[in-house]
PDB file of N, CA and C in Angstrom:
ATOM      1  N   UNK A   1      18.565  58.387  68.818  1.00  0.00           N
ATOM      2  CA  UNK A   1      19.014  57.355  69.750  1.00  0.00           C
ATOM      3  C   UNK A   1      17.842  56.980  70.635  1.00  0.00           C
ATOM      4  N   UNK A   2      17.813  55.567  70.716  1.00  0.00           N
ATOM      5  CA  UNK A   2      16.567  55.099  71.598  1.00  0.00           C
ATOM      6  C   UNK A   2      16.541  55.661  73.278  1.00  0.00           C
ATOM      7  N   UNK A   3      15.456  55.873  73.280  1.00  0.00           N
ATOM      8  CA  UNK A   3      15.826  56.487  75.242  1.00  0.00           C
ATOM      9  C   UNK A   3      16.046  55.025  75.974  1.00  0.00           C
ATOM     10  N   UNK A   4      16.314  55.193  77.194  1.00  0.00           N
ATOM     11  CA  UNK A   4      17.077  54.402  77.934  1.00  0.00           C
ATOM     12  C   UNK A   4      15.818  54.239  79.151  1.00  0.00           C
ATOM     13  N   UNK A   5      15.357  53.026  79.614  1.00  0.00           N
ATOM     14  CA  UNK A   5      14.379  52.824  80.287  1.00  0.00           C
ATOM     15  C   UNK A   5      14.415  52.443  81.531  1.00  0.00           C
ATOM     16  N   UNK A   6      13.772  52.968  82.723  1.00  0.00           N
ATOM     17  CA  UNK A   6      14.223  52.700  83.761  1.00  0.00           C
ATOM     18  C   UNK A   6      13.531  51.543  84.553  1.00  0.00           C
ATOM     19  N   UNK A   7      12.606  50.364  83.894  1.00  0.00           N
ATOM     20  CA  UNK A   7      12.608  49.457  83.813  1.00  0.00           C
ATOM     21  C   UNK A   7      13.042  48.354  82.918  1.00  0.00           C
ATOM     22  N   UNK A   8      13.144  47.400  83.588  1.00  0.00           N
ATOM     23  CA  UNK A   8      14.263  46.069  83.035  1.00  0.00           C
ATOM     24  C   UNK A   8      13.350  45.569  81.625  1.00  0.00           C
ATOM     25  N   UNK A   9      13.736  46.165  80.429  1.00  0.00           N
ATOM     26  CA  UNK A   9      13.063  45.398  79.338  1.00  0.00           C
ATOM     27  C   UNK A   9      13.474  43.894  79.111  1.00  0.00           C
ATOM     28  N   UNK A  10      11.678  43.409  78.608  1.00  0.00           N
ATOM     29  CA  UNK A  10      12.273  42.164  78.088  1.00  0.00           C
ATOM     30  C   UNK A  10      12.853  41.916  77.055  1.00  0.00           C
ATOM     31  N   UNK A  11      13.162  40.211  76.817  1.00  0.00           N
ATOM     32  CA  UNK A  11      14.297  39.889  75.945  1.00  0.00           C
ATOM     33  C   UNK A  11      13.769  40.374  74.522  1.00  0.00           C
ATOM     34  N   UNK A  12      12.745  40.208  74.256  1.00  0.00           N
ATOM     35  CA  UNK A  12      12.462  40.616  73.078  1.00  0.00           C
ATOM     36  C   UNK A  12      12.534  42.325  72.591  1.00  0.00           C
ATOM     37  N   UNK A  13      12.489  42.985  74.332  1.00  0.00           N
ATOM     38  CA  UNK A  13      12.660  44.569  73.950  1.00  0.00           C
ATOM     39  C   UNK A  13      13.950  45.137  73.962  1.00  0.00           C
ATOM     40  N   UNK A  14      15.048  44.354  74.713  1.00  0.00           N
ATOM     41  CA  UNK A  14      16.174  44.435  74.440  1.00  0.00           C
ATOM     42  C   UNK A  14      16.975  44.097  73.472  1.00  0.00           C
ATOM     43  N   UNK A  15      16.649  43.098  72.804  1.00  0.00           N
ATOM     44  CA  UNK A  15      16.754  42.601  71.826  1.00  0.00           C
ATOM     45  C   UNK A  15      16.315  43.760  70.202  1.00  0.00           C
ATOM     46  N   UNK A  16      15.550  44.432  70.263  1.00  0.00           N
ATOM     47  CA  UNK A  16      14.999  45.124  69.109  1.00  0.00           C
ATOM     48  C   UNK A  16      15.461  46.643  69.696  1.00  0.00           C
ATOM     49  N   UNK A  17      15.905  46.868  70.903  1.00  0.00           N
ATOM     50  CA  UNK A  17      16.812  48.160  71.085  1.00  0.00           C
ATOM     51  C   UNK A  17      18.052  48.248  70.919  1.00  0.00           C
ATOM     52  N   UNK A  18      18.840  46.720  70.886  1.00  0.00           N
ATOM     53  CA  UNK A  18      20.226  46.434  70.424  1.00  0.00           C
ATOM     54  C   UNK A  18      19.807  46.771  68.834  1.00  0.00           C
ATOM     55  N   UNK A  19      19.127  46.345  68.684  1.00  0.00           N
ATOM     56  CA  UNK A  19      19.010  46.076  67.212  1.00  0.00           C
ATOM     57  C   UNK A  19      19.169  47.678  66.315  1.00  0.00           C
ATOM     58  N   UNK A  20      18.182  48.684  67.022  1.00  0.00           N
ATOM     59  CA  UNK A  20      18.120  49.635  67.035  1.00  0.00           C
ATOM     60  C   UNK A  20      20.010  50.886  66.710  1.00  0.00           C
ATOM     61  N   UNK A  21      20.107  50.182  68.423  1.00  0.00           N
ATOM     62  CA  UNK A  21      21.485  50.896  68.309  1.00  0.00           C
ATOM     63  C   UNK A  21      22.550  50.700  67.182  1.00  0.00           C
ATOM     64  N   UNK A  22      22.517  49.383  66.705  1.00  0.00           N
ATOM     65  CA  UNK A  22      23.768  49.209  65.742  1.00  0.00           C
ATOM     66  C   UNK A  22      23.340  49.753  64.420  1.00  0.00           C
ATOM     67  N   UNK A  23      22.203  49.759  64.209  1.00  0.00           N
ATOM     68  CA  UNK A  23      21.748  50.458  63.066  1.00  0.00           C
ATOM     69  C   UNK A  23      22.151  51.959  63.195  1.00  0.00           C
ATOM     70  N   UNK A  24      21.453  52.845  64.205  1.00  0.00           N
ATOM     71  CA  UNK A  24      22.307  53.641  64.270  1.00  0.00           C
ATOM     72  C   UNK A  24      23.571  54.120  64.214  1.00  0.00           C
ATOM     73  N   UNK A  25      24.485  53.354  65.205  1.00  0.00           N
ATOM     74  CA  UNK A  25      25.944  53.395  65.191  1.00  0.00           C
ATOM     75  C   UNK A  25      26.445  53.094  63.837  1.00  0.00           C
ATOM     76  N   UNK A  26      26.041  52.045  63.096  1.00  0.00           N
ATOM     77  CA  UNK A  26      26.809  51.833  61.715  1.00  0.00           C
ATOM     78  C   UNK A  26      26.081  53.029  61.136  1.00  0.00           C
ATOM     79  N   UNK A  27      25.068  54.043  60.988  1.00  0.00           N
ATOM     80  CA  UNK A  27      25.190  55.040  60.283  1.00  0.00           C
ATOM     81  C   UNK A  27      26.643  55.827  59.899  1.00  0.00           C
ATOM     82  N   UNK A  28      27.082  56.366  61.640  1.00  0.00           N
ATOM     83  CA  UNK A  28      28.071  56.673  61.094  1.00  0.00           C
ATOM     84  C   UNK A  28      27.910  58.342  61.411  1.00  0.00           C
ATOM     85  N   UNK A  29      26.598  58.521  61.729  1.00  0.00           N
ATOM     86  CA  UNK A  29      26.503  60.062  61.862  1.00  0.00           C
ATOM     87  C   UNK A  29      26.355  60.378  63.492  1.00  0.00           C
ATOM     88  N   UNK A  30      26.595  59.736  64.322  1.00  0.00           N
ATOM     89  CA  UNK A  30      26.771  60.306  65.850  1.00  0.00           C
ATOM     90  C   UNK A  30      28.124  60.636  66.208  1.00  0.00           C
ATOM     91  N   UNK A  31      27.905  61.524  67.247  1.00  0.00           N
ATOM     92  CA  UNK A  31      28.710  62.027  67.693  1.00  0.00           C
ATOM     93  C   UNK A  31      29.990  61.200  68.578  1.00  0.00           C
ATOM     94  N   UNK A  32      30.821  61.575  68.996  1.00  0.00           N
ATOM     95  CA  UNK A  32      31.782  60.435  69.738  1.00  0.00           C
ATOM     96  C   UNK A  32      30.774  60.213  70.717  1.00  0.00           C
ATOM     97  N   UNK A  33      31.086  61.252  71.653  1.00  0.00           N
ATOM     98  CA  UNK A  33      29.874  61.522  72.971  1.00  0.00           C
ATOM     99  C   UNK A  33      28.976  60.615  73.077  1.00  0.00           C
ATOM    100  N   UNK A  34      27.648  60.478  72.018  1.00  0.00           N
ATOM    101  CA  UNK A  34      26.589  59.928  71.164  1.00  0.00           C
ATOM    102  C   UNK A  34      26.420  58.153  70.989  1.00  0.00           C
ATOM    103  N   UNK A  35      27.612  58.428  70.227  1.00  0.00           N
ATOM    104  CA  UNK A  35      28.092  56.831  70.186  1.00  0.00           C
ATOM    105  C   UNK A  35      29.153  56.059  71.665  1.00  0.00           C
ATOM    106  N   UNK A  36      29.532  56.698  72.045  1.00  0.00           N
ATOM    107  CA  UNK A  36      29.358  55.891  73.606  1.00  0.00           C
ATOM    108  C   UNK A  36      28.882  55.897  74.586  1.00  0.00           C
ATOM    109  N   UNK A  37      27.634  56.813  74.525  1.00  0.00           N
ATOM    110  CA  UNK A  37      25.896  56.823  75.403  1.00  0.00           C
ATOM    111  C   UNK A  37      25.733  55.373  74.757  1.00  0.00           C
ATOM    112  N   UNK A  38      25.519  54.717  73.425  1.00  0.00           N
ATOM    113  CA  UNK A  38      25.007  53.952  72.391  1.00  0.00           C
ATOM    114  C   UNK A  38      25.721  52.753  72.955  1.00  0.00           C
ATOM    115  N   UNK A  39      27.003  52.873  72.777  1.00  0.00           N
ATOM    116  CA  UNK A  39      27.697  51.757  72.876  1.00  0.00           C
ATOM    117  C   UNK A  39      27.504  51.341  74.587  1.00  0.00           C
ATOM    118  N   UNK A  40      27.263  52.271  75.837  1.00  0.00           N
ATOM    119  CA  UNK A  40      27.302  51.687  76.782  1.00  0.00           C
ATOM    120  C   UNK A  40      25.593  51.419  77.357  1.00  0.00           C
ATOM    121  N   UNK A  41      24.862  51.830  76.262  1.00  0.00           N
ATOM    122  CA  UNK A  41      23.305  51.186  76.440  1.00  0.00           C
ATOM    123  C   UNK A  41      23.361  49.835  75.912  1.00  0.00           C
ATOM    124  N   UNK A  42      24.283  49.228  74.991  1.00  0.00           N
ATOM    125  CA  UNK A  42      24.344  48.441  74.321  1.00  0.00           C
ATOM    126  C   UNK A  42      24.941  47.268  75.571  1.00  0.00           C
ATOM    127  N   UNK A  43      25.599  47.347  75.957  1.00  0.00           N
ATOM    128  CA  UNK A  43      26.528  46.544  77.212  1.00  0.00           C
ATOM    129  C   UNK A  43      25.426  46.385  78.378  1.00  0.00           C
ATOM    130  N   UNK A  44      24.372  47.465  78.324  1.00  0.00           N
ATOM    131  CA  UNK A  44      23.480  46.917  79.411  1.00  0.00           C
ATOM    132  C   UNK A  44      23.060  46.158  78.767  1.00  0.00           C
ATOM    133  N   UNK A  45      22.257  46.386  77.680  1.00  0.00           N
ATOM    134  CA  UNK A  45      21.487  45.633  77.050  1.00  0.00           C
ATOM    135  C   UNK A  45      21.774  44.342  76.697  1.00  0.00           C
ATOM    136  N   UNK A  46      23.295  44.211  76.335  1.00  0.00           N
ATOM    137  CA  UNK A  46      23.542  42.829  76.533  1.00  0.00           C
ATOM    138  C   UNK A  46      23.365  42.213  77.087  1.00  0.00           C
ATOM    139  N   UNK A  47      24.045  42.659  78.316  1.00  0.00           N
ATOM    140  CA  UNK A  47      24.191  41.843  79.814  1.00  0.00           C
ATOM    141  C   UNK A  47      22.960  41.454  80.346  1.00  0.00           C
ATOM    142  N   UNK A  48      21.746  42.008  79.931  1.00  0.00           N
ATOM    143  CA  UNK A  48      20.259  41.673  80.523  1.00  0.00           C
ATOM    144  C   UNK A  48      19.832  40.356  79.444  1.00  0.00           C
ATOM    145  N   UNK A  49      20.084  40.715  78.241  1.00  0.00           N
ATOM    146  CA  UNK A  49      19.745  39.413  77.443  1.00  0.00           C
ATOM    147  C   UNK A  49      20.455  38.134  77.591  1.00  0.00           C
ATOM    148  N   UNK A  50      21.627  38.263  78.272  1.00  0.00           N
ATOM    149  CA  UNK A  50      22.738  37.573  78.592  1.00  0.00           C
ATOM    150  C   UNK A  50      22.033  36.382  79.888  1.00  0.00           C
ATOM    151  N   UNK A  51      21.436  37.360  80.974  1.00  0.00           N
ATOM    152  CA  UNK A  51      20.869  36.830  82.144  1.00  0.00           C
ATOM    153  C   UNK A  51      19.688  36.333  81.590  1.00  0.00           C
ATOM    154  N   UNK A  52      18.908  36.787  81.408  1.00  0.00           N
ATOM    155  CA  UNK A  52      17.492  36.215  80.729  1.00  0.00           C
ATOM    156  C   UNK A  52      17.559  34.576  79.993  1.00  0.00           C
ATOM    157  N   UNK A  53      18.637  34.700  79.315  1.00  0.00           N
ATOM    158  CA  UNK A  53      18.978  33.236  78.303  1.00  0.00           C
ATOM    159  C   UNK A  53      19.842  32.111  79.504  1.00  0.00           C
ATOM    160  N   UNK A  54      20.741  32.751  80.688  1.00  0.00           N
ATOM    161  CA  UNK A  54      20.822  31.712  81.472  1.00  0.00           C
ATOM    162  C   UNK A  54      19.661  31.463  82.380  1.00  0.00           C
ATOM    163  N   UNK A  55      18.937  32.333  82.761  1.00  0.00           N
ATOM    164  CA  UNK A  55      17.836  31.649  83.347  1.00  0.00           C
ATOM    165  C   UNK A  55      17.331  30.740  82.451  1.00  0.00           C
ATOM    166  N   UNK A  56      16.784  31.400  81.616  1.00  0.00           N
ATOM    167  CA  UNK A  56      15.785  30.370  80.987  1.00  0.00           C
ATOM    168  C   UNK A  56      16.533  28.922  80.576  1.00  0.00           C
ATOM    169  N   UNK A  57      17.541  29.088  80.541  1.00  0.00           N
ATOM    170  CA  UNK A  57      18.766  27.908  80.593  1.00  0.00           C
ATOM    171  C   UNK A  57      18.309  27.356  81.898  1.00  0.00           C
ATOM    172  N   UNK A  58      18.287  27.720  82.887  1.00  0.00           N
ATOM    173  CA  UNK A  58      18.459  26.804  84.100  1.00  0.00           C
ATOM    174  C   UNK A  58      17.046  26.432  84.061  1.00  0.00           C
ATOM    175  N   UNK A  59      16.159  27.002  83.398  1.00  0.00           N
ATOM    176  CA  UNK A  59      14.732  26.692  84.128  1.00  0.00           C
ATOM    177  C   UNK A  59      14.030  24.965  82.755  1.00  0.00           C
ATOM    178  N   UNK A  60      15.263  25.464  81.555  1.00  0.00           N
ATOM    179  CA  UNK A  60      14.878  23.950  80.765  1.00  0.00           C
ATOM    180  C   UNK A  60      15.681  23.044  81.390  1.00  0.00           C
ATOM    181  N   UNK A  61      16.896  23.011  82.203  1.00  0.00           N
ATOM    182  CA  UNK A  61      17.684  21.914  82.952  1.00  0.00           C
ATOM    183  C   UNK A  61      17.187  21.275  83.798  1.00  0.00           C
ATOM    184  N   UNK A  62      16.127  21.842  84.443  1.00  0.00           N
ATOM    185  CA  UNK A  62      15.912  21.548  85.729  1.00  0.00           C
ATOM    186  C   UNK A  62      14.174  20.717  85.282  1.00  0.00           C
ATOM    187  N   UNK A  63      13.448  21.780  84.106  1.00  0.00           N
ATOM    188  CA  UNK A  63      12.514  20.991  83.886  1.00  0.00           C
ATOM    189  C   UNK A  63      12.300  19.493  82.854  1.00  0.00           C
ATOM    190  N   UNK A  64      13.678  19.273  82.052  1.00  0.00           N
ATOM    191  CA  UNK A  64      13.930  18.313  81.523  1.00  0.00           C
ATOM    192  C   UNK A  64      14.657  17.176  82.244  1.00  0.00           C
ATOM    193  N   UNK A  65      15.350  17.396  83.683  1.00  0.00           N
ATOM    194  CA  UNK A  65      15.525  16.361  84.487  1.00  0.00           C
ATOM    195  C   UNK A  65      14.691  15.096  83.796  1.00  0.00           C
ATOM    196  N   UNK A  66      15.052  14.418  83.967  1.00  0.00           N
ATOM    197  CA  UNK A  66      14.396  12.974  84.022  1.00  0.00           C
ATOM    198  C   UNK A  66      14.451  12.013  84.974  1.00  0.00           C
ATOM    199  N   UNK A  67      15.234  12.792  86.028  1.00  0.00           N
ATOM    200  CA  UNK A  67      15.272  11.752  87.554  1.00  0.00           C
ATOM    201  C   UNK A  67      13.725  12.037  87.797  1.00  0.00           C
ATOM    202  N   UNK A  68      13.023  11.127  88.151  1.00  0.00           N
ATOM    203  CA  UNK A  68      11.745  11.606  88.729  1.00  0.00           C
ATOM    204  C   UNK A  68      11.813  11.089  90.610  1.00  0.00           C
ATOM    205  N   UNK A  69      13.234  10.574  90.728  1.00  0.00           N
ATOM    206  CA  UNK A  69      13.315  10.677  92.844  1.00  0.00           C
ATOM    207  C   UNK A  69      14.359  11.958  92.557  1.00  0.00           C
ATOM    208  N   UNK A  70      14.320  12.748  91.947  1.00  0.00           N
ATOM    209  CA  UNK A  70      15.551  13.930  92.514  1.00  0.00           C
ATOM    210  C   UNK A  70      14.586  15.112  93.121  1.00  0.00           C
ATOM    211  N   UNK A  71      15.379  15.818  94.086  1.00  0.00           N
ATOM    212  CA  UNK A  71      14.729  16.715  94.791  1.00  0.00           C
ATOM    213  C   UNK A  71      14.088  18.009  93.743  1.00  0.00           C
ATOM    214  N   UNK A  72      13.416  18.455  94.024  1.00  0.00           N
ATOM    215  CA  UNK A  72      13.166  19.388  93.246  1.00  0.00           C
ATOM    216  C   UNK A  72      13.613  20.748  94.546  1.00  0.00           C
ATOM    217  N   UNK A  73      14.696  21.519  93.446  1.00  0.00           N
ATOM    218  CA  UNK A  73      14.619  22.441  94.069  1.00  0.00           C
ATOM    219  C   UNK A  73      14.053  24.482  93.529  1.00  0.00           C
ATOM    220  N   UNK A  74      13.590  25.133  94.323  1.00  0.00           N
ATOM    221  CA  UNK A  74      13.493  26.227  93.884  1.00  0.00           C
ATOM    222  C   UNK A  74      13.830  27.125  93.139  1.00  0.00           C
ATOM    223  N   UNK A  75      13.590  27.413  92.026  1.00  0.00           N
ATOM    224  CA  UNK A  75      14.424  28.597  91.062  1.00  0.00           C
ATOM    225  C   UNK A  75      14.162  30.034  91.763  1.00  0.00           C
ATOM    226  N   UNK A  76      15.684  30.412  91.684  1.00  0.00           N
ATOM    227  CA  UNK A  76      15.769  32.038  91.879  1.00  0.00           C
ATOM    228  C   UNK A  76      15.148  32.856  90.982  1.00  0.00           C
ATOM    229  N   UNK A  77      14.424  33.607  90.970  1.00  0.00           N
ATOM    230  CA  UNK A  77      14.037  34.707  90.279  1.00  0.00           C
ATOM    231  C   UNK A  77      14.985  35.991  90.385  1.00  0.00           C
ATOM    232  N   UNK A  78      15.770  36.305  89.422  1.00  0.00           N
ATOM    233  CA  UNK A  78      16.220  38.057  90.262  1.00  0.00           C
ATOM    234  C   UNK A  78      15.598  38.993  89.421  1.00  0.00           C
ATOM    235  N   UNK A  79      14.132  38.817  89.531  1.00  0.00           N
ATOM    236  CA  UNK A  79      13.514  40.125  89.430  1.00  0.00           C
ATOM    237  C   UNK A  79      12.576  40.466  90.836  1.00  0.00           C
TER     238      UNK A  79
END
């Protein structure tokens, strides 16, 4: 089972640790225990790829505007 990192991986590293886990889990050989360490690394891991894709969502909305008198306003970062 992949270790669990105590910084925020990116989309591409979350992405290839999901990837990771289901391969594992469809083995078939973890433990209950095992497989819901797996399954609830998996729910972070979602949820971070989840945020990552609406940012980057808000950050093509805002840069494909085509008002060129609209205000420009600041993007949040939450890192």
């Amino acid at each position: 089972m992949p270790k669990a990192s105590s910084k925020t991986p990116s989309f591409e590293q979350a992405m290839a640790e999901l990837e990771s886990l289901v391969e594992t889990m469809e083995q078939g050989e973890l433990s209950l225990e095992e497989s819901l360490k797996c399954f609830e690394r998996g729910v972070v891991l979602t949820r971070t790829c989840q945020q990552v894709l609406k940012e980057a969502e808000q950050k093509i909305q805002i840069l494909s505007n085509n008002n060129p008198d609209a205000d420009l306003e600041p993007f949040e970062n939450s890192e």
